[in-house]
N, C-alpha and C. Protein backbone atom coordinates (compact mmCIF):
# COMPACT_ATOMS: atom_id res chain seq x y z
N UNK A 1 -5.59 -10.62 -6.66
CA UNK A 1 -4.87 -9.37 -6.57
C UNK A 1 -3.97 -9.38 -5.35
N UNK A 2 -2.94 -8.40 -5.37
CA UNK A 2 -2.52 -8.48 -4.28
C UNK A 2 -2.14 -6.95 -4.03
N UNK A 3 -2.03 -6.82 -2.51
CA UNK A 3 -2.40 -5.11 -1.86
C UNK A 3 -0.83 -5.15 -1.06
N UNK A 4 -0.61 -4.24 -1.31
CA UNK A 4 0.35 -3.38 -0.57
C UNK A 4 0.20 -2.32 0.43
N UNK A 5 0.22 -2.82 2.12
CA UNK A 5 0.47 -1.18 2.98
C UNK A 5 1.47 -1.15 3.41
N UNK A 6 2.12 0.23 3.54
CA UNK A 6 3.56 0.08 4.13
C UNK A 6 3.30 0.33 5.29
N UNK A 7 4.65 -0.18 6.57
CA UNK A 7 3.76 -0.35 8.13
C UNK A 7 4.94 0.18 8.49
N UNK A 8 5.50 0.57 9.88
CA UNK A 8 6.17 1.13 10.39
C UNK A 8 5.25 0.56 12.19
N UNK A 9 6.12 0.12 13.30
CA UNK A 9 5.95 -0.23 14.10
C UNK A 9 4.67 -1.06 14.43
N UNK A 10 4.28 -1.72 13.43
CA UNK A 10 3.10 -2.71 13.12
C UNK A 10 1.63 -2.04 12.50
N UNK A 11 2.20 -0.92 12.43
CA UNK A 11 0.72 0.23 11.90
C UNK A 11 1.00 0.82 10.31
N UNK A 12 -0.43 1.10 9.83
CA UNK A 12 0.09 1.48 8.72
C UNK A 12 1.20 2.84 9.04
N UNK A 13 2.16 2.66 7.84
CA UNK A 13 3.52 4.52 8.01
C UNK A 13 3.04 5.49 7.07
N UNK A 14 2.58 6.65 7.97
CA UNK A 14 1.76 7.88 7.01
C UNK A 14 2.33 8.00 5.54
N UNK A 15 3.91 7.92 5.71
CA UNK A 15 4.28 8.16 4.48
C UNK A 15 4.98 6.74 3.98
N UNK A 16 4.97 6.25 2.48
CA UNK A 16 4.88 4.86 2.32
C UNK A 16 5.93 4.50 2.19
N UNK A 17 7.10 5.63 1.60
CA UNK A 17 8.59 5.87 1.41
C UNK A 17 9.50 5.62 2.30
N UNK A 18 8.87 5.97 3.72
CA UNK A 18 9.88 5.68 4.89
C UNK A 18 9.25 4.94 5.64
N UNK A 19 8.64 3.69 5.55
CA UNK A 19 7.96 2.54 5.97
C UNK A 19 9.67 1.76 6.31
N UNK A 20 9.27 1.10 7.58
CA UNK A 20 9.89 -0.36 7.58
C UNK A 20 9.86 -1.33 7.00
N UNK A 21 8.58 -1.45 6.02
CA UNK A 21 8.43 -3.21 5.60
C UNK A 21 7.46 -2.97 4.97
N UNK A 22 6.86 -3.95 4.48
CA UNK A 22 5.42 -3.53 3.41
C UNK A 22 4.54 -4.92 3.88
N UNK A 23 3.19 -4.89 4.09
CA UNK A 23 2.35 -6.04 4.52
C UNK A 23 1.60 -6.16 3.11
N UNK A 24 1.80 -7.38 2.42
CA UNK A 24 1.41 -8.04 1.29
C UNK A 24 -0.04 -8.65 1.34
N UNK A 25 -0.32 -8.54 1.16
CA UNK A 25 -1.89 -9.56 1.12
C UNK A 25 -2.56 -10.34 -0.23
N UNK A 26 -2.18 -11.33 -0.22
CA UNK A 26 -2.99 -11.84 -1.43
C UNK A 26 -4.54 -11.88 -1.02
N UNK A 27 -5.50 -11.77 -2.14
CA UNK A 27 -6.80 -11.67 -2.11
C UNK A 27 -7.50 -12.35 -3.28
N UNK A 28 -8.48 -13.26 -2.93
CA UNK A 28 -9.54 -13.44 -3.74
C UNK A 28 -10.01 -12.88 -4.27
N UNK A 29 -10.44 -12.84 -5.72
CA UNK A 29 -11.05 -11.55 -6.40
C UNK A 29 -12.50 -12.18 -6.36
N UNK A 30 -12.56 -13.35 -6.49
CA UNK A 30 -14.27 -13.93 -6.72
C UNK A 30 -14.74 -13.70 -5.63
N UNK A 31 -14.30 -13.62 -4.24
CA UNK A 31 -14.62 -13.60 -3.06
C UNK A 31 -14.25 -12.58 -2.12
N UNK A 32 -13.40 -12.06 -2.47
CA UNK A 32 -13.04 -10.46 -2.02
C UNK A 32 -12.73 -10.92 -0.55
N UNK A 33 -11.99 -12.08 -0.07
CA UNK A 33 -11.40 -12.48 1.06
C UNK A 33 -9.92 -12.60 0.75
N UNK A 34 -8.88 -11.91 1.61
CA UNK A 34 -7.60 -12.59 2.14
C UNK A 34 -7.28 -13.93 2.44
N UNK A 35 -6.64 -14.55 1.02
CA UNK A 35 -6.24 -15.63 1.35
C UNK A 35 -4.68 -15.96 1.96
N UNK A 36 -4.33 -15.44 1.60
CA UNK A 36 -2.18 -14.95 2.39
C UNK A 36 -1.59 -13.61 2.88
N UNK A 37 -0.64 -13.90 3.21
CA UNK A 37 -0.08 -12.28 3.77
C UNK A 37 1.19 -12.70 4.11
N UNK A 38 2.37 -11.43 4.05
CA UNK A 38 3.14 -11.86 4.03
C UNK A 38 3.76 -10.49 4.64
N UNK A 39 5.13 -10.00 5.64
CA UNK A 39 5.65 -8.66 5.50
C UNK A 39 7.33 -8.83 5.02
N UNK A 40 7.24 -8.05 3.96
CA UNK A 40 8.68 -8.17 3.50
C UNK A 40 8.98 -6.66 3.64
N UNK A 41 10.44 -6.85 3.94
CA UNK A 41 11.25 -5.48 4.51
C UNK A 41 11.36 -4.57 3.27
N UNK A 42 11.43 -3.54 3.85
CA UNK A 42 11.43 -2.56 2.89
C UNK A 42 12.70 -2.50 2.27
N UNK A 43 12.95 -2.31 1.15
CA UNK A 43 14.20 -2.29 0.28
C UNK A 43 15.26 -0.83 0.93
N UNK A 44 14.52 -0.18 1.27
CA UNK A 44 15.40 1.08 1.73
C UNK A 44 14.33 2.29 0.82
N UNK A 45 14.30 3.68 0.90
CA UNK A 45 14.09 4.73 0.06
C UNK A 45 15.04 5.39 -0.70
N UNK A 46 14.73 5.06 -2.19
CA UNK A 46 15.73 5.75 -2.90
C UNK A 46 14.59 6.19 -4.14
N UNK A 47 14.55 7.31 -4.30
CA UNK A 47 13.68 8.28 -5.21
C UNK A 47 13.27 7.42 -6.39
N UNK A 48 12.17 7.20 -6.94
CA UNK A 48 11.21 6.42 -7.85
C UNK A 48 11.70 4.84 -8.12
N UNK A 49 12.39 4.45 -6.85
CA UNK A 49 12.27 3.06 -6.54
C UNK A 49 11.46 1.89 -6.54
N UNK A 50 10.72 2.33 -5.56
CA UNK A 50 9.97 1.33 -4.73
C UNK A 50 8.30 1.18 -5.80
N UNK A 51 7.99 2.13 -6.51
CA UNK A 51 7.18 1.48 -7.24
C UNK A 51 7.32 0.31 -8.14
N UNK A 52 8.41 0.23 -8.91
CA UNK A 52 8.52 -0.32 -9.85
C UNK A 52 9.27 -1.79 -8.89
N UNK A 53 9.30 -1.94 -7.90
CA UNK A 53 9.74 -2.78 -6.97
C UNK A 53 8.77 -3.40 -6.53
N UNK A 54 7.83 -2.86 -6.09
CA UNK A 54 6.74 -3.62 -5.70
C UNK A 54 5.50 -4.07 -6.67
N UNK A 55 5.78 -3.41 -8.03
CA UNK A 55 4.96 -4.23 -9.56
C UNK A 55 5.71 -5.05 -9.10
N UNK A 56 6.90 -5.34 -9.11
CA UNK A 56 8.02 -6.64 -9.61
C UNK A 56 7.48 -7.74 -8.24
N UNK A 57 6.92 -7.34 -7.17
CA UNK A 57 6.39 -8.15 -6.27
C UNK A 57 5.18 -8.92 -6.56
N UNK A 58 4.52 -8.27 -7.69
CA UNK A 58 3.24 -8.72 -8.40
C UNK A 58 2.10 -7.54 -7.56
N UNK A 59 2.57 -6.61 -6.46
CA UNK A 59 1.52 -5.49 -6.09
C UNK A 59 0.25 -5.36 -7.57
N UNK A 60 -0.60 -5.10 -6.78
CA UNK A 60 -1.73 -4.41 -8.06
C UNK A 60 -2.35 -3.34 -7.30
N UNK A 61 -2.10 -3.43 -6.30
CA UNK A 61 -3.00 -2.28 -5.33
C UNK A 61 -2.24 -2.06 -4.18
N UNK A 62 -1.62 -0.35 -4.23
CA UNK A 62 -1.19 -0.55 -2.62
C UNK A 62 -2.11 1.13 -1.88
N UNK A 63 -2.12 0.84 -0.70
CA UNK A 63 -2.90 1.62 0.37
C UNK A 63 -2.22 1.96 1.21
N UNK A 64 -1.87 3.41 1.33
CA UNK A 64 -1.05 4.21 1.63
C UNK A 64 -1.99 5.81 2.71
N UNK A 65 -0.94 6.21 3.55
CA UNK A 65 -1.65 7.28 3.85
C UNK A 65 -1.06 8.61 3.23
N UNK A 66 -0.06 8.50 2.57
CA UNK A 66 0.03 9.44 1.48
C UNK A 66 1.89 9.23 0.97
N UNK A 67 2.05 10.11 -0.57
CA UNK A 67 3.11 9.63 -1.27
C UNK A 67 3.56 10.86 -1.90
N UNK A 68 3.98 11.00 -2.44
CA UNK A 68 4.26 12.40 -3.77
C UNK A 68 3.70 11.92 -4.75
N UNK A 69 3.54 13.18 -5.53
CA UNK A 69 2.86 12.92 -6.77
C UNK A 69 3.72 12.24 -8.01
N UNK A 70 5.13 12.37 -7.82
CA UNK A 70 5.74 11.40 -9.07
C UNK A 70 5.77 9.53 -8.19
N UNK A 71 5.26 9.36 -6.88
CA UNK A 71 5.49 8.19 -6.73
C UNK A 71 4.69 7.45 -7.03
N UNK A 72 3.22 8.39 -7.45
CA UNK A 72 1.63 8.02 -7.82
C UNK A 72 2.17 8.00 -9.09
N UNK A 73 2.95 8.54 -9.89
CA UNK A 73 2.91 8.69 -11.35
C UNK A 73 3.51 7.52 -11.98
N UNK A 74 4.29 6.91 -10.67
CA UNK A 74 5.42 5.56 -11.32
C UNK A 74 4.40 4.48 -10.89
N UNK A 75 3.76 4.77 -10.12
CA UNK A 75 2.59 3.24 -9.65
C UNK A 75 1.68 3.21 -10.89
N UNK A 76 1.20 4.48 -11.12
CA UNK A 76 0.47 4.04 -12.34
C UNK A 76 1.21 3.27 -13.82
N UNK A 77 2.15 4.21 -13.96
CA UNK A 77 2.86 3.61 -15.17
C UNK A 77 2.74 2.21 -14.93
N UNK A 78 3.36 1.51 -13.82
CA UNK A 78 3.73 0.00 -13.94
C UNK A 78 1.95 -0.64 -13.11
N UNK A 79 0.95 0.05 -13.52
CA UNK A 79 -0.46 -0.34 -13.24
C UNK A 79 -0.83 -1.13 -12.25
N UNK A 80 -0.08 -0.03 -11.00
CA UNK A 80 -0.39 -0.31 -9.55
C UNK A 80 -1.67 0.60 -9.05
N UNK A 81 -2.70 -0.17 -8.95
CA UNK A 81 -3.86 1.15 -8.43
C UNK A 81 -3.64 1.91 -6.79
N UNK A 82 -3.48 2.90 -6.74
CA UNK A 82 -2.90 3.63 -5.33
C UNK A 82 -4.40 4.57 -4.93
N UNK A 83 -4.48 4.08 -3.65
CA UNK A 83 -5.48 4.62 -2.32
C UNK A 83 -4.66 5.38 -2.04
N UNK A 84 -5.14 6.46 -1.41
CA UNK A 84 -3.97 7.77 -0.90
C UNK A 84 -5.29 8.15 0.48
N UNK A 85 -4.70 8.28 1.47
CA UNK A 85 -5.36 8.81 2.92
C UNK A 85 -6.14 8.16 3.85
N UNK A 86 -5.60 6.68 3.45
CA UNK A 86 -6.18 5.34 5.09
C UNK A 86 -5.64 5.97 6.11
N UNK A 87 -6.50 5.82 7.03
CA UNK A 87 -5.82 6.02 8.75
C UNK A 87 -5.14 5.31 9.14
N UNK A 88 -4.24 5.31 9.72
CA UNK A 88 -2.99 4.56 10.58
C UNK A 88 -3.58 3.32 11.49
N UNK A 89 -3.55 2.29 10.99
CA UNK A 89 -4.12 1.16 11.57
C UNK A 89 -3.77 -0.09 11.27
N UNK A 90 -3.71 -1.05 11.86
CA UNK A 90 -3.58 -2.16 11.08
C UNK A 90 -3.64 -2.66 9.91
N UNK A 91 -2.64 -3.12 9.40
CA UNK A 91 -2.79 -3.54 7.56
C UNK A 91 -3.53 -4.26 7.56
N UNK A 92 -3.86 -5.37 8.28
CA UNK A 92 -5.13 -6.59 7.84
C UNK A 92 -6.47 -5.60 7.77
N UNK A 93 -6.54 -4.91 8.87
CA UNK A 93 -8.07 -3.93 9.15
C UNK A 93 -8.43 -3.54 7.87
N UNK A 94 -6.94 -2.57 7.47
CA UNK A 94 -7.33 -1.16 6.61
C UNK A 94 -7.65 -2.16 5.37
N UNK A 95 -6.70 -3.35 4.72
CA UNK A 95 -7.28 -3.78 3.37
C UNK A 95 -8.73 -4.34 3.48
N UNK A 96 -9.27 -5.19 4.71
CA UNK A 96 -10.52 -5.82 4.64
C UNK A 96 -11.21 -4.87 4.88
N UNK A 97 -11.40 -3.36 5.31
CA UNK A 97 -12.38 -2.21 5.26
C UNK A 97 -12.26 -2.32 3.46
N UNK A 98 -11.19 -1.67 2.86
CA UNK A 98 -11.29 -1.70 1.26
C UNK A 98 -11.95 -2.38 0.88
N UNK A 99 -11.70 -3.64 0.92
CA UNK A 99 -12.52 -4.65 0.38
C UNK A 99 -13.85 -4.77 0.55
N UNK A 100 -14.48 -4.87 1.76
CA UNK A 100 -15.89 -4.20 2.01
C UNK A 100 -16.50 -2.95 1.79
N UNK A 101 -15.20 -2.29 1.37
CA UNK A 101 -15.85 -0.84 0.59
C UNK A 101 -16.32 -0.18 1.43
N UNK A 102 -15.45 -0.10 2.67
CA UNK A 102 -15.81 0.56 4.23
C UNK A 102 -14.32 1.38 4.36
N UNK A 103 -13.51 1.59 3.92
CA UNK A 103 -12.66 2.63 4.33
C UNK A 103 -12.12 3.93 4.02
N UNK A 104 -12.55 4.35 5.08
CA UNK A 104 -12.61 5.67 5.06
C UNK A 104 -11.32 6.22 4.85
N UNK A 105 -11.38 6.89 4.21
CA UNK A 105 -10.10 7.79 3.13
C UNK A 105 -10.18 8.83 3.57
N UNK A 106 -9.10 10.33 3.97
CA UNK A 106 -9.27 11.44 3.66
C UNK A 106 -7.64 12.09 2.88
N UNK A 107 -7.14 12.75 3.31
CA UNK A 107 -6.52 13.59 2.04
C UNK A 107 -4.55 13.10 2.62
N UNK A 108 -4.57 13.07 1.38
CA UNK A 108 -2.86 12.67 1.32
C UNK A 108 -2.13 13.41 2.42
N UNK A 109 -1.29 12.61 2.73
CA UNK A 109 -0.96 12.74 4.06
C UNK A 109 0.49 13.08 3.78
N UNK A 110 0.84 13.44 2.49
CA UNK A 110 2.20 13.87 2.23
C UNK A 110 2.35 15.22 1.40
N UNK A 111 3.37 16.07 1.56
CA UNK A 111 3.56 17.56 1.67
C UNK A 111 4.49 17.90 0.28
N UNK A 112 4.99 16.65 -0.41
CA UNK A 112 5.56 17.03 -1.34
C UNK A 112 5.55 16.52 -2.89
């Protein structure tokens, strides 16, 4: 699989839309370890973009601290599974908490 957080000054960016760049992570599924990573720049924000941009990256999972509800609606369509309310932290941290089924989530962190 591979995970998507969007980062903004090396931390995860509350909102995923106005991120600088996105930190990629390929992952073992038999082993639930990070085997690659990668940060590619963000394409820019332009309204129901970036989902269907980052399927096309091969995303299957991205982890976010919050989005709108049509940007959740386009991740699903193109069967991106979306985390909504990681804390602002390092992208390596926040996906290997997921993966250990240690991260703590609370409520979307976006207003519209």
């Amino acid at each position: 699989m591979r995970y998507a957080v969007p980062v903004r000054g090396g931390l995860l960016s509350a909102h995923f839309g106005h991120c600088e760049a996105f930190a990629i992570f390929d992952v073992n599924d038999a082993t639930g370890t990070i085997v690659g990573s990668e940060i590619v720049p963000s394409p820019g924000h332009q309204p129901g973009f970036l989902p269907g941009w980052l399927a096309e990256q091969g995303v299957s999972a991205i982890i976010a601290g919050g989005m709108g509800p049509r940007a959740v609606g386009l991740f699903e369509e193109n069967r991106v599974h979306v985390v909504l309310g990681a804390p602002q932290d390092h992208p390596e941290s926040i996906v290997q908490a997921y993966l250990a089924g240690e991260l703590a989530t609370g409520d979307n962190v976006c207003d519209h």
